[in-house]
N, C-alpha and C. Protein backbone atom coordinates (compact mmCIF):
# COMPACT_ATOMS: atom_id res chain seq x y z
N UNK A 1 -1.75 15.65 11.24
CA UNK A 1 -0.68 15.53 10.27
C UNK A 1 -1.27 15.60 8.86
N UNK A 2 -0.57 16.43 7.90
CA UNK A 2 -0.90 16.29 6.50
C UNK A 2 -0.71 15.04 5.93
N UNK A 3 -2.02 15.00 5.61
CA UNK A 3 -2.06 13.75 4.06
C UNK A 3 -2.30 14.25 2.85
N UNK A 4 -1.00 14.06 2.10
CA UNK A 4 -0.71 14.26 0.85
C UNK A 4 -2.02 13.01 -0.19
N UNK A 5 -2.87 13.56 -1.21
CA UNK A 5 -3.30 12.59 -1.49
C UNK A 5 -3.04 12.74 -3.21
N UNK A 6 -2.93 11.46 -4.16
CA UNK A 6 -2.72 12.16 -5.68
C UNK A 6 -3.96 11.64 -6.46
N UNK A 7 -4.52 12.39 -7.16
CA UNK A 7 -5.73 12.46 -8.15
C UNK A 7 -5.44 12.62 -9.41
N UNK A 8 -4.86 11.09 -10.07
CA UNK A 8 -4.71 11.00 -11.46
C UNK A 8 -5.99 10.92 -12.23
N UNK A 9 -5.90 12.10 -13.32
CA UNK A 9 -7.22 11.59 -14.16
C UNK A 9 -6.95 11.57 -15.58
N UNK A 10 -7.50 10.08 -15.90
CA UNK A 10 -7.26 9.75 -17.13
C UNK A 10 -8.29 9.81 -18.16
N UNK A 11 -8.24 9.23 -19.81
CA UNK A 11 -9.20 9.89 -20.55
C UNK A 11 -10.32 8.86 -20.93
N UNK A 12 -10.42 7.81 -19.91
CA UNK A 12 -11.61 7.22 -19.82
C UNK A 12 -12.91 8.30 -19.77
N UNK A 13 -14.36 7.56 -19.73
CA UNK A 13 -15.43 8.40 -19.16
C UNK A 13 -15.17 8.08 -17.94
N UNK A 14 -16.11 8.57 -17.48
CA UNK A 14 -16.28 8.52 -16.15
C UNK A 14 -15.48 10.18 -15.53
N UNK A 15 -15.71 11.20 -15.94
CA UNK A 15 -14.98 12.77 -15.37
C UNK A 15 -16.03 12.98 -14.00
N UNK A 16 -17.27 13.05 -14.08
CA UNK A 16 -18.28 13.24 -13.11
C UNK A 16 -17.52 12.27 -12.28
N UNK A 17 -17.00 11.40 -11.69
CA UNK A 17 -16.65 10.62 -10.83
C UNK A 17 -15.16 10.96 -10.14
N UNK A 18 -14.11 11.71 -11.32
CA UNK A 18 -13.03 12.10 -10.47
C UNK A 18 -13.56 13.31 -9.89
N UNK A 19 -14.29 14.21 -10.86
CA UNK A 19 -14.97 15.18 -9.74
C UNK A 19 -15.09 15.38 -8.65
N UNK A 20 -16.03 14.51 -8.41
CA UNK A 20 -16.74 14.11 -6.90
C UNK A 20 -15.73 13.46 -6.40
N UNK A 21 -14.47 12.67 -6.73
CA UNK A 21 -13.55 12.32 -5.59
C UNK A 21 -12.63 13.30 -5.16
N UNK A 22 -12.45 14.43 -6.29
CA UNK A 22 -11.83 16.00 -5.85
C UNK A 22 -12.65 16.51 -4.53
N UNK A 23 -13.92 16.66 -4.90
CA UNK A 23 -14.81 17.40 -3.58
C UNK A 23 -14.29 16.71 -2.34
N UNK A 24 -14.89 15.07 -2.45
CA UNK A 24 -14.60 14.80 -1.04
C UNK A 24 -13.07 14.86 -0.64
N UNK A 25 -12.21 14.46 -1.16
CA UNK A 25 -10.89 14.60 -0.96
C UNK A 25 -10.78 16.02 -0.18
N UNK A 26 -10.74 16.93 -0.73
CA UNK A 26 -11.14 18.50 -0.23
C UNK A 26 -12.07 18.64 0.68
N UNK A 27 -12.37 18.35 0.99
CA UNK A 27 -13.52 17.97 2.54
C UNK A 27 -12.94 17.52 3.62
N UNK A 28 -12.16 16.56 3.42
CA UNK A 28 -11.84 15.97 4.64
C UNK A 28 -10.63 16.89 5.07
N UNK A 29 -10.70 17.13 6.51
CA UNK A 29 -9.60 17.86 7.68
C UNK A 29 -8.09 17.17 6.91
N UNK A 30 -7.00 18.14 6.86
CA UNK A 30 -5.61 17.18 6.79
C UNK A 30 -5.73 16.63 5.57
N UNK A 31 -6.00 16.75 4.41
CA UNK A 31 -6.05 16.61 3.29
C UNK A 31 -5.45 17.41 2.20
N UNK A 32 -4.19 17.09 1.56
CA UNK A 32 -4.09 17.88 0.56
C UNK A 32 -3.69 17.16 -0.78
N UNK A 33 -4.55 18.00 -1.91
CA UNK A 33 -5.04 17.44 -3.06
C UNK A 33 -3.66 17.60 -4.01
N UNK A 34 -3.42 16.74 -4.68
CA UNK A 34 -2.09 16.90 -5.65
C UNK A 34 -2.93 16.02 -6.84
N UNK A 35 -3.12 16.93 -8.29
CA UNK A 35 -3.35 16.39 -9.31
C UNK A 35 -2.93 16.61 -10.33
N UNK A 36 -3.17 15.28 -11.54
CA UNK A 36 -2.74 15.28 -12.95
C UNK A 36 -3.58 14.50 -13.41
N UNK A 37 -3.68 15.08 -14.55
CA UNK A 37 -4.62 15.28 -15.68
C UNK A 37 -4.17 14.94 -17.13
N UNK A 38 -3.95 14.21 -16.83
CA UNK A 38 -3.77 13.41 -19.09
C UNK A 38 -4.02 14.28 -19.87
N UNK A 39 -3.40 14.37 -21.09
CA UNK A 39 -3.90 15.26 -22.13
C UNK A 39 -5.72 14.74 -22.27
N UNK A 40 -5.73 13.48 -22.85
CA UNK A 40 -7.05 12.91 -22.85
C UNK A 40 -8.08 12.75 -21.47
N UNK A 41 -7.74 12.68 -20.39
CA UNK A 41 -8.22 13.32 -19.78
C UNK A 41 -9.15 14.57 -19.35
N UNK A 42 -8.29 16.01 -20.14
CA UNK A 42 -8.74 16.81 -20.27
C UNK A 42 -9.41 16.94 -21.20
N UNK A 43 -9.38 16.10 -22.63
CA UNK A 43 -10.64 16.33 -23.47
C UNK A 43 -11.93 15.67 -22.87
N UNK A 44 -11.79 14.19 -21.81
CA UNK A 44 -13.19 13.53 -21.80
C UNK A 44 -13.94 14.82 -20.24
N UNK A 45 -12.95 15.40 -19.71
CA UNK A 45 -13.74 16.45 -19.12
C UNK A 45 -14.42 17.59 -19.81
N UNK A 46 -13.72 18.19 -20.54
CA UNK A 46 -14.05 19.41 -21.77
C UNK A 46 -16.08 18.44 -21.93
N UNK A 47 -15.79 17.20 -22.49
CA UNK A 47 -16.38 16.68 -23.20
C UNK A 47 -17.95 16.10 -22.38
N UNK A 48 -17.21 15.51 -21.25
CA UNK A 48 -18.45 15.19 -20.64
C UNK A 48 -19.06 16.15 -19.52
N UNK A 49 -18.23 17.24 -19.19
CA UNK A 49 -18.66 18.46 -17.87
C UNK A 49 -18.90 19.93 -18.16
N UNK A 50 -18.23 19.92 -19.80
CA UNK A 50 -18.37 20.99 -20.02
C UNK A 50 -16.91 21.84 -20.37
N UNK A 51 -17.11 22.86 -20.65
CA UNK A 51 -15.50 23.58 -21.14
C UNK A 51 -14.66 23.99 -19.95
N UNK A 52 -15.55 23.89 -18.43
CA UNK A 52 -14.71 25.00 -17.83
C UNK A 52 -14.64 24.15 -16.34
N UNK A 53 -14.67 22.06 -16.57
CA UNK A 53 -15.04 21.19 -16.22
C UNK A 53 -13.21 20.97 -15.71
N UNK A 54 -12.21 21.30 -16.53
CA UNK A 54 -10.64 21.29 -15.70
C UNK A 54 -10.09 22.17 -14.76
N UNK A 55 -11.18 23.39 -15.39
CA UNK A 55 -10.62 25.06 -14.48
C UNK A 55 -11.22 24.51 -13.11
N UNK A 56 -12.40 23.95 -12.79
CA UNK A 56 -13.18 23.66 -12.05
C UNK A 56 -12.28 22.70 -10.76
N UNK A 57 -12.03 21.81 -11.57
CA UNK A 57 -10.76 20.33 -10.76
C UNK A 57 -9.96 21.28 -10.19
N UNK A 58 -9.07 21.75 -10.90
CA UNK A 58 -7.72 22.60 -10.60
C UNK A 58 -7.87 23.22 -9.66
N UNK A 59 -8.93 23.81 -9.41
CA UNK A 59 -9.28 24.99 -8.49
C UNK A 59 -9.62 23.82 -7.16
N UNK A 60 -9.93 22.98 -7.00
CA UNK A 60 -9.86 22.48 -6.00
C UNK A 60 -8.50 21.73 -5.66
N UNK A 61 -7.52 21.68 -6.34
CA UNK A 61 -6.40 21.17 -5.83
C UNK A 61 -5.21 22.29 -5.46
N UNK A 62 -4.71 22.35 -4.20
CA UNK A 62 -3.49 23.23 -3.93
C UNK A 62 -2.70 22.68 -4.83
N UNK A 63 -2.25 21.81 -5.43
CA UNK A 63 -1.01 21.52 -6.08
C UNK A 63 -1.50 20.78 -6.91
N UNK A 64 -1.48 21.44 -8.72
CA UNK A 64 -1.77 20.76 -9.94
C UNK A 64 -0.30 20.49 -10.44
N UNK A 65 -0.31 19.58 -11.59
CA UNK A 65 0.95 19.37 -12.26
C UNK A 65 0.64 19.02 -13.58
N UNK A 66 1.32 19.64 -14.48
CA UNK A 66 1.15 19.16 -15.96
C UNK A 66 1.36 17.67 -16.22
N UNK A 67 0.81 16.95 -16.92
CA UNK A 67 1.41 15.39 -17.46
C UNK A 67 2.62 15.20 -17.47
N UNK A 68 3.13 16.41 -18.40
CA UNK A 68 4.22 16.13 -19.23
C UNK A 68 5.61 16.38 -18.20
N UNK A 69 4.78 16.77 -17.15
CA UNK A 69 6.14 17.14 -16.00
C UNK A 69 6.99 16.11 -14.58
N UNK A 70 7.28 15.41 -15.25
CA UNK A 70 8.06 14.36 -15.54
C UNK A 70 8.92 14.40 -13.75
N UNK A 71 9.18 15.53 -13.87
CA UNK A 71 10.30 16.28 -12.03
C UNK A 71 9.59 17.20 -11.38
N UNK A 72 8.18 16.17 -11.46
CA UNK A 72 7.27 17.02 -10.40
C UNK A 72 7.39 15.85 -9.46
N UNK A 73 7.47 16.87 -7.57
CA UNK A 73 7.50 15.89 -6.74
C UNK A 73 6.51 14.66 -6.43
N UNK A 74 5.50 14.81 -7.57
CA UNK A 74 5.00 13.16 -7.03
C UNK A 74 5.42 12.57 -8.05
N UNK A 75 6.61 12.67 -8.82
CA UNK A 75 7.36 11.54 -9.34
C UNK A 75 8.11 10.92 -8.17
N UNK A 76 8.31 11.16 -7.53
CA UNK A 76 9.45 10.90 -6.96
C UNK A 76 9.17 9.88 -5.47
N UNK A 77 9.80 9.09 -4.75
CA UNK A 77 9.51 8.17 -3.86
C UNK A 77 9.54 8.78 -2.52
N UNK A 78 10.38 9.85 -2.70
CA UNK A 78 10.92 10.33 -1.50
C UNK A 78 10.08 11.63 -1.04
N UNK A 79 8.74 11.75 -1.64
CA UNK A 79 7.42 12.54 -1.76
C UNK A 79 6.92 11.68 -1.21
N UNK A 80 6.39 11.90 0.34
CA UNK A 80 5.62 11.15 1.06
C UNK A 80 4.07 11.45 0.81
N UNK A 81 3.29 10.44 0.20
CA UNK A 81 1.92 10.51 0.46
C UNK A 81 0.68 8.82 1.00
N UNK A 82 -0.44 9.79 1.44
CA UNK A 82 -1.33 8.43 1.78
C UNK A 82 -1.68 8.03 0.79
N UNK A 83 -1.70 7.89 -0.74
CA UNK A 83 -2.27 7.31 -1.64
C UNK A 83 -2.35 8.01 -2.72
N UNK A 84 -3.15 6.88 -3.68
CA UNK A 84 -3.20 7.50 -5.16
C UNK A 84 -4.43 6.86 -5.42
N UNK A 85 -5.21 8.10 -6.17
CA UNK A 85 -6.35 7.54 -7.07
C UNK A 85 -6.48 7.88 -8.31
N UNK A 86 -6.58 6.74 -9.29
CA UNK A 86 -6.83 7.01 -10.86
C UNK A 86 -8.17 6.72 -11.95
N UNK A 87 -8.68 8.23 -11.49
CA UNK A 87 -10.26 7.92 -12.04
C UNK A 87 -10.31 8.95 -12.68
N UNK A 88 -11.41 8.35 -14.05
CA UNK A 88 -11.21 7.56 -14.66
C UNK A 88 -9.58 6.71 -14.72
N UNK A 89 -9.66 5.47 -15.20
CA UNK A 89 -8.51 5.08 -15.22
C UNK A 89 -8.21 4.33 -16.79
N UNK A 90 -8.32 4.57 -17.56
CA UNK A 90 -8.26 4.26 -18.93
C UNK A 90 -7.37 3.15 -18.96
N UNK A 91 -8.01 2.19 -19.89
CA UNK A 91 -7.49 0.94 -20.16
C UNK A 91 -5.55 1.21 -21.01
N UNK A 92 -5.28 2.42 -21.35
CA UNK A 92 -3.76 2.81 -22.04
C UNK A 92 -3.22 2.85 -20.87
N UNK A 93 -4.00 3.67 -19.41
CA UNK A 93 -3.52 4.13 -18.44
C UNK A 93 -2.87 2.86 -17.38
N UNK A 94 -3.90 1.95 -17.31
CA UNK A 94 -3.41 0.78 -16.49
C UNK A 94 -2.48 0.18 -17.40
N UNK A 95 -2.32 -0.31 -18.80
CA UNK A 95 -1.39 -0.98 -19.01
C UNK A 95 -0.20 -0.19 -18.73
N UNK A 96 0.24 0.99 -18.85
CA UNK A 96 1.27 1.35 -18.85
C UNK A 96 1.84 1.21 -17.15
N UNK A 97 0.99 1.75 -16.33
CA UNK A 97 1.24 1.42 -14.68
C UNK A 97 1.43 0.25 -14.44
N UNK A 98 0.92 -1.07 -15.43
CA UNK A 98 1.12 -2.39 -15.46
C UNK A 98 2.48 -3.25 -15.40
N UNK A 99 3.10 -2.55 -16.30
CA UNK A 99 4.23 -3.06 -17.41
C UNK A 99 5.51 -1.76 -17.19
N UNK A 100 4.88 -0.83 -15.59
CA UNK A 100 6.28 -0.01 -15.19
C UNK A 100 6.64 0.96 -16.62
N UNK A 101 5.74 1.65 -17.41
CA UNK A 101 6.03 2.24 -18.55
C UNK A 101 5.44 3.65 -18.00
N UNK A 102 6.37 4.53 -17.17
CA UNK A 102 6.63 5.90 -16.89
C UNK A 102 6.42 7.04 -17.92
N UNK A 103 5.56 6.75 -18.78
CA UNK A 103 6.18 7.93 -19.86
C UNK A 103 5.28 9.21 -19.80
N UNK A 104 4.17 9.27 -18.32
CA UNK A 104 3.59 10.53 -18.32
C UNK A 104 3.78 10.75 -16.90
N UNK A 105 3.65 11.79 -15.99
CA UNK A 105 3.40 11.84 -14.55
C UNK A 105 2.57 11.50 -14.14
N UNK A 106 1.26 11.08 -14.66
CA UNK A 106 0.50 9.85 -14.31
C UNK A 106 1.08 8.80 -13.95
N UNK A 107 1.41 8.20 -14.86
CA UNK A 107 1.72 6.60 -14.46
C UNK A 107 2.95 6.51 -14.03
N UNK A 108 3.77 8.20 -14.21
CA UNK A 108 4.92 7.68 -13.44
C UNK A 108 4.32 7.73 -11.58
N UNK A 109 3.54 9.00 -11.10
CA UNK A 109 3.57 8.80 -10.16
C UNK A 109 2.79 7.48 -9.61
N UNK A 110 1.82 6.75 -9.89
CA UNK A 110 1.16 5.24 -9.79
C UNK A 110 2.37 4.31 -9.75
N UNK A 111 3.15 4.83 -10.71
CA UNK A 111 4.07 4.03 -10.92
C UNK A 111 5.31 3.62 -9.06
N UNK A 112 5.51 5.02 -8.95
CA UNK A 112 6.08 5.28 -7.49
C UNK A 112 5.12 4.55 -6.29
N UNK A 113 4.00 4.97 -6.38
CA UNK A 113 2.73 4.03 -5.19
C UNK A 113 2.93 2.64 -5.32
N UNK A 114 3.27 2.21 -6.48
CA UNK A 114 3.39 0.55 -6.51
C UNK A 114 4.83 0.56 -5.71
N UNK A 115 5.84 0.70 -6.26
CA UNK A 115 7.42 1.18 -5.68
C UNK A 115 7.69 1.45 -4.36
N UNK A 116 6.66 2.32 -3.59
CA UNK A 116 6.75 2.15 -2.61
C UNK A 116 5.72 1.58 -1.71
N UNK A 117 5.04 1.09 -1.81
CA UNK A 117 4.29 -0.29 -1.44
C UNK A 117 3.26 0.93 -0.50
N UNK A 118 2.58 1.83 -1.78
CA UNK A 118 1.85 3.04 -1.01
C UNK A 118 0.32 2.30 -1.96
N UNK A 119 -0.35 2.68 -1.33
CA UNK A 119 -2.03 2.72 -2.00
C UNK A 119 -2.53 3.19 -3.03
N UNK A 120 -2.84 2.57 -4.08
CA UNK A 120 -2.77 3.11 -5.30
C UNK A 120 -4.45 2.57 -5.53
N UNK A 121 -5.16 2.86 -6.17
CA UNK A 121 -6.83 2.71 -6.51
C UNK A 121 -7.12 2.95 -8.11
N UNK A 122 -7.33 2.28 -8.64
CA UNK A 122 -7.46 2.04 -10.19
C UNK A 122 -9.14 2.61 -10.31
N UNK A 123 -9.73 3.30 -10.71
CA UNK A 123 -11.33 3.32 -11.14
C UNK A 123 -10.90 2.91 -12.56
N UNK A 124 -10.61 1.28 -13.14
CA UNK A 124 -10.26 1.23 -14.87
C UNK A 124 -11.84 0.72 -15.62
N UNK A 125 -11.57 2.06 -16.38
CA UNK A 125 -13.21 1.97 -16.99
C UNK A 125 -13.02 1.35 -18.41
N UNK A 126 -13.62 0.55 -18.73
CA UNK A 126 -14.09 0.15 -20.35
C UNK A 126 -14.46 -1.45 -19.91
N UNK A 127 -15.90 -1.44 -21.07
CA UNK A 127 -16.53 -2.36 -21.02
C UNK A 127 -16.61 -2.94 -22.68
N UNK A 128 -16.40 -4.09 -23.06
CA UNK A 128 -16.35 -5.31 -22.34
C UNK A 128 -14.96 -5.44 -22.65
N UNK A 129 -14.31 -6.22 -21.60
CA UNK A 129 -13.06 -6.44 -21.30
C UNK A 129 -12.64 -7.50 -21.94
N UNK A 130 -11.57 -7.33 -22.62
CA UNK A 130 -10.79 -8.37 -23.40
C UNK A 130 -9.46 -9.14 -22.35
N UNK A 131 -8.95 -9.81 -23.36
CA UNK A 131 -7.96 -10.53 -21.88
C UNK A 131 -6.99 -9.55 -21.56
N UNK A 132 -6.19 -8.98 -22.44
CA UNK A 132 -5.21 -8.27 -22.35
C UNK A 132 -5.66 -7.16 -21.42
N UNK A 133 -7.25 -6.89 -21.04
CA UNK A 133 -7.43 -5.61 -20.20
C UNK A 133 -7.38 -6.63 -18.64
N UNK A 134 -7.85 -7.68 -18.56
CA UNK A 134 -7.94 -8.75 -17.62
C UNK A 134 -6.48 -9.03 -17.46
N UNK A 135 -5.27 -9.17 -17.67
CA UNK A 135 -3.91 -9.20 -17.18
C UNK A 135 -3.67 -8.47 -17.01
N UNK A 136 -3.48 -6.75 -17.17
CA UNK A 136 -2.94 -5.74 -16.84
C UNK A 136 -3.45 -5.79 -15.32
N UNK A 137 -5.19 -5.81 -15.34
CA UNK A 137 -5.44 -5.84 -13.82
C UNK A 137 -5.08 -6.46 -13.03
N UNK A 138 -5.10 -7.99 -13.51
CA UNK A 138 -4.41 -9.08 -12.18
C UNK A 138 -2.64 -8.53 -12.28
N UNK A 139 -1.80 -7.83 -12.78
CA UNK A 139 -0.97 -7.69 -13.17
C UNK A 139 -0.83 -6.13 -12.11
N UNK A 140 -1.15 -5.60 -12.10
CA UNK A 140 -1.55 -4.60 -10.81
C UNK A 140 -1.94 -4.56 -9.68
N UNK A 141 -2.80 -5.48 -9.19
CA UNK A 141 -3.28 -6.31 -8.33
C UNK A 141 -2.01 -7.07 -7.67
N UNK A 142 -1.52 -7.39 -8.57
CA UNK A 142 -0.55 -8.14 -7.86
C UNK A 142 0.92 -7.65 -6.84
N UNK A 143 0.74 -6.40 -7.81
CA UNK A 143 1.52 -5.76 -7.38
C UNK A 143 1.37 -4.40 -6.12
N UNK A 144 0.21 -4.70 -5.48
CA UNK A 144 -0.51 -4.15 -4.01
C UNK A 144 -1.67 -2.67 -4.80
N UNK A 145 -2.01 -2.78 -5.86
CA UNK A 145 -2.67 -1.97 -5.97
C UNK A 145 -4.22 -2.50 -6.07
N UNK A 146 -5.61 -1.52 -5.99
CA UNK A 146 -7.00 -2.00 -6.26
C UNK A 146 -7.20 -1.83 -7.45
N UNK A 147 -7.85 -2.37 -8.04
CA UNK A 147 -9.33 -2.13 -8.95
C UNK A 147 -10.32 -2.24 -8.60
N UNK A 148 -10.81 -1.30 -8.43
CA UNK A 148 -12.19 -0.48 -7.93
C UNK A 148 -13.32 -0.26 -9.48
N UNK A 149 -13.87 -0.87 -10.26
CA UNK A 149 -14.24 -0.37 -11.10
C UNK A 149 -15.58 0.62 -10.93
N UNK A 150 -15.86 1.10 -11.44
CA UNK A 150 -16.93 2.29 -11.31
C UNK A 150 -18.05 1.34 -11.44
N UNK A 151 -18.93 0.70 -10.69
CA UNK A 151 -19.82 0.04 -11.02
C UNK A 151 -21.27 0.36 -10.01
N UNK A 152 -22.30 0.81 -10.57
CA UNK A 152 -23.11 1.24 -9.65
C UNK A 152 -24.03 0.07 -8.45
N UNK A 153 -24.05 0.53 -7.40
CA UNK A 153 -24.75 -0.28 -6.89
C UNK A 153 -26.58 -0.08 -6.70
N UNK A 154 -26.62 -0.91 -7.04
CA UNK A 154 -28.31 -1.12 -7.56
C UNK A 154 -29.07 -0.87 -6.08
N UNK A 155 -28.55 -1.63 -5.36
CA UNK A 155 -29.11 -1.99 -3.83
C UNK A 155 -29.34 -1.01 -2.92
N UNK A 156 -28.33 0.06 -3.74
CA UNK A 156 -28.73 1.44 -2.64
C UNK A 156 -30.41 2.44 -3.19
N UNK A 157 -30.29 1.44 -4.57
CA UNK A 157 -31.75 1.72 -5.06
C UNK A 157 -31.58 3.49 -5.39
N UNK A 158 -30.35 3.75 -5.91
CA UNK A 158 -30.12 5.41 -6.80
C UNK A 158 -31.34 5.84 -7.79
N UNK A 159 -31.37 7.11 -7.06
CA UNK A 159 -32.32 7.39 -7.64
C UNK A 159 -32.00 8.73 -8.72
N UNK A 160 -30.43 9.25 -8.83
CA UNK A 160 -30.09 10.29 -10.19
C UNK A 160 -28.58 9.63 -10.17
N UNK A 161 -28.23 9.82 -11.30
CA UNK A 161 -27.16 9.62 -11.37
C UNK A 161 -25.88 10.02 -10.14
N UNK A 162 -25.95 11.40 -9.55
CA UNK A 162 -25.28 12.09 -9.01
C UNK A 162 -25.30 10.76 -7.72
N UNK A 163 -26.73 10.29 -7.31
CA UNK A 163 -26.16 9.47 -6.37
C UNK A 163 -25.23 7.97 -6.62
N UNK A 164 -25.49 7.43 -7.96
CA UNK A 164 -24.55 6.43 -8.34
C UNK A 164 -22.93 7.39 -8.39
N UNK A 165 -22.98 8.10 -8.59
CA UNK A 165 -21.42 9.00 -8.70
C UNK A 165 -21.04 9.05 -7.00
N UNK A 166 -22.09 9.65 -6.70
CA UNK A 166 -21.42 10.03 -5.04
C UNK A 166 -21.31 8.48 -4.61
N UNK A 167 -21.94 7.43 -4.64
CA UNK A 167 -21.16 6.20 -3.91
C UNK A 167 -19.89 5.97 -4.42
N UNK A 168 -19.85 5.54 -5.48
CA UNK A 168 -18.66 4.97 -6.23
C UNK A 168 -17.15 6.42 -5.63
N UNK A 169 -17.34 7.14 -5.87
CA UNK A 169 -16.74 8.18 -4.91
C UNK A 169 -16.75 7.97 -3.70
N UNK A 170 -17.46 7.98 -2.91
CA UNK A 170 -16.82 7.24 -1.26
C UNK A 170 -16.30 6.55 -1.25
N UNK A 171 -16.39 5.42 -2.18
CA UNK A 171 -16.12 4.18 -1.97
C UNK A 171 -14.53 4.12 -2.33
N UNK A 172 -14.34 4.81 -3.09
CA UNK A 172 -13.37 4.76 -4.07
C UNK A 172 -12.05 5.68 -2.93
N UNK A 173 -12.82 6.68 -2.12
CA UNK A 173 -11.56 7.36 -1.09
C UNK A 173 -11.63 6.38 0.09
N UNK A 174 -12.36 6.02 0.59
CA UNK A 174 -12.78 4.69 1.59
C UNK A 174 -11.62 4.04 1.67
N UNK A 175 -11.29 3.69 0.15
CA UNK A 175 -10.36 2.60 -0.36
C UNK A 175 -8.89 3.35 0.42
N UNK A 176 -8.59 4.04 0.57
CA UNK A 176 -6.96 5.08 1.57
C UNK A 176 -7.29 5.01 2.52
N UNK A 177 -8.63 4.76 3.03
CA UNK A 177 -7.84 4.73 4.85
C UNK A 177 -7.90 5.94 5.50
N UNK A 178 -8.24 6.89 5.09
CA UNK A 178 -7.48 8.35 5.51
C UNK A 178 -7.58 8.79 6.92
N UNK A 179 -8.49 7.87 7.40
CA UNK A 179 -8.58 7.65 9.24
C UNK A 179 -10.07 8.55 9.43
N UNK A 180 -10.91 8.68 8.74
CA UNK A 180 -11.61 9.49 8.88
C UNK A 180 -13.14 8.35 8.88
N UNK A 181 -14.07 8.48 9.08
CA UNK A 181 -15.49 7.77 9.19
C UNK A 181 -15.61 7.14 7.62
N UNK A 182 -15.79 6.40 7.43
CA UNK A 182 -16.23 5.74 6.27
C UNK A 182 -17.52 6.60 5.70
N UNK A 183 -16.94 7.25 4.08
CA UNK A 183 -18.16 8.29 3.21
C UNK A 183 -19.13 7.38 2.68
N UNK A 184 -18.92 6.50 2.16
CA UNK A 184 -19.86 5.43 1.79
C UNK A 184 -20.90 5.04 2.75
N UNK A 185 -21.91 5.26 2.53
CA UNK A 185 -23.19 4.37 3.37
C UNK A 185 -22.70 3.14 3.66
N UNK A 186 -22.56 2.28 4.75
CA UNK A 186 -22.62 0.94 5.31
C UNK A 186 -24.11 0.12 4.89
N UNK A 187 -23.87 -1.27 4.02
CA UNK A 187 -25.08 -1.57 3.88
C UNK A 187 -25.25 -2.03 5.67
N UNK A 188 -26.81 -2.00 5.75
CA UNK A 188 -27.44 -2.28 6.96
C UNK A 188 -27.81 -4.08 7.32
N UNK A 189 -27.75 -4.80 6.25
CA UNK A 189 -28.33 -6.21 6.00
C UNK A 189 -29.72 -5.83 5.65
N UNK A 190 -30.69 -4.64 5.26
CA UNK A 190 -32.21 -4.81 5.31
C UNK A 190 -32.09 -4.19 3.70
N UNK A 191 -32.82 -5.34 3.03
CA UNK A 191 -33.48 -4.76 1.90
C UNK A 191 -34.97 -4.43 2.00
């Protein structure tokens, strides 16, 4: 059976990381990719991947959608999918998914995953966190979604960046369920 999956990307850093959750997403059997892309978004890709770093995304998704397109079917509830991921997830981006403030197809569709009590995955990047970024999250959280923050794990002992990206990326599709083997390495208990 098709799994519809949605790949919001917002204009946090972190572009190398929705990347790599495009690839694997596109990897797995029964997978199909539905994405949107923030205006800002598309500059911190331009910015951190290069100019031709959105043509690149797009091309791995059967079904892109402009921001601004408001009566695209993953606005809508009655658009069945296994989940949503929003990476980067910009601290504008969660408050607005926070506080039910629809005003892009981003957060409207996040907005629908909360609504319909579907899987929604926050990657919300910015450091150091003030309170107001600390309530939006428990404020999302509460409302059946993750925060997943992009945080590398030391223990797997990474040795290029690409491998701190590729965990946080497993980890981060891991987070849906999609019925498929867990992409993330299992720690073993042996350091």
């Amino acid at each position: 059976m098709l799994k519809r999956v949605v790949l919001g990307v917002a204009g946090a850093s972190g572009a190398a990381i929705a990347m790599r959750i495009g690839e694997l997403l596109c990897s797995l059997p029964d997978v199909e990719l539905h994405l949107v892309v923030s205006e800002a978004g598309k500059r911190t890709l331009a910015y951190e991947l290069g100019p031709d770093a959105l043509t690149d995304l797009i091309a791995l998704a059967p079904k892109n959608y402009p921001a601004n397109d408001i009566g695209a079917t993953i606005a809508s509830g009655s658009f069945k999918t296994a989940g949503m991921i929003v990476a980067p997830c910009s601290m504008r981006s969660l408050a607005a998914i926070a506080t039910g403030l629809s005003d892009n197809l981003l957060t409207r569709a996040a907005d629908v995953h909360l609504k319909e009590r579907r899987k929604l995955v926050l990657l919300a990047r910015e450091t150091p966190l003030h309170i107001g970024h600390l309530r939006n999250m428990v404020a999302v959280t509460e409302m059946g979604a993750t925060i997943l923050p992009p945080v590398p794990a030391f223990y797997r002992q990474p040795k290029t960046i690409a491998d701190i990206v590729d965990h946080i990326a497993a980890r981060a599709v891991d987070q849906l369920d999609l019925g498929q083997a867990p992409l993330a390495v299992e720690w073993d208990g042996n350091a």
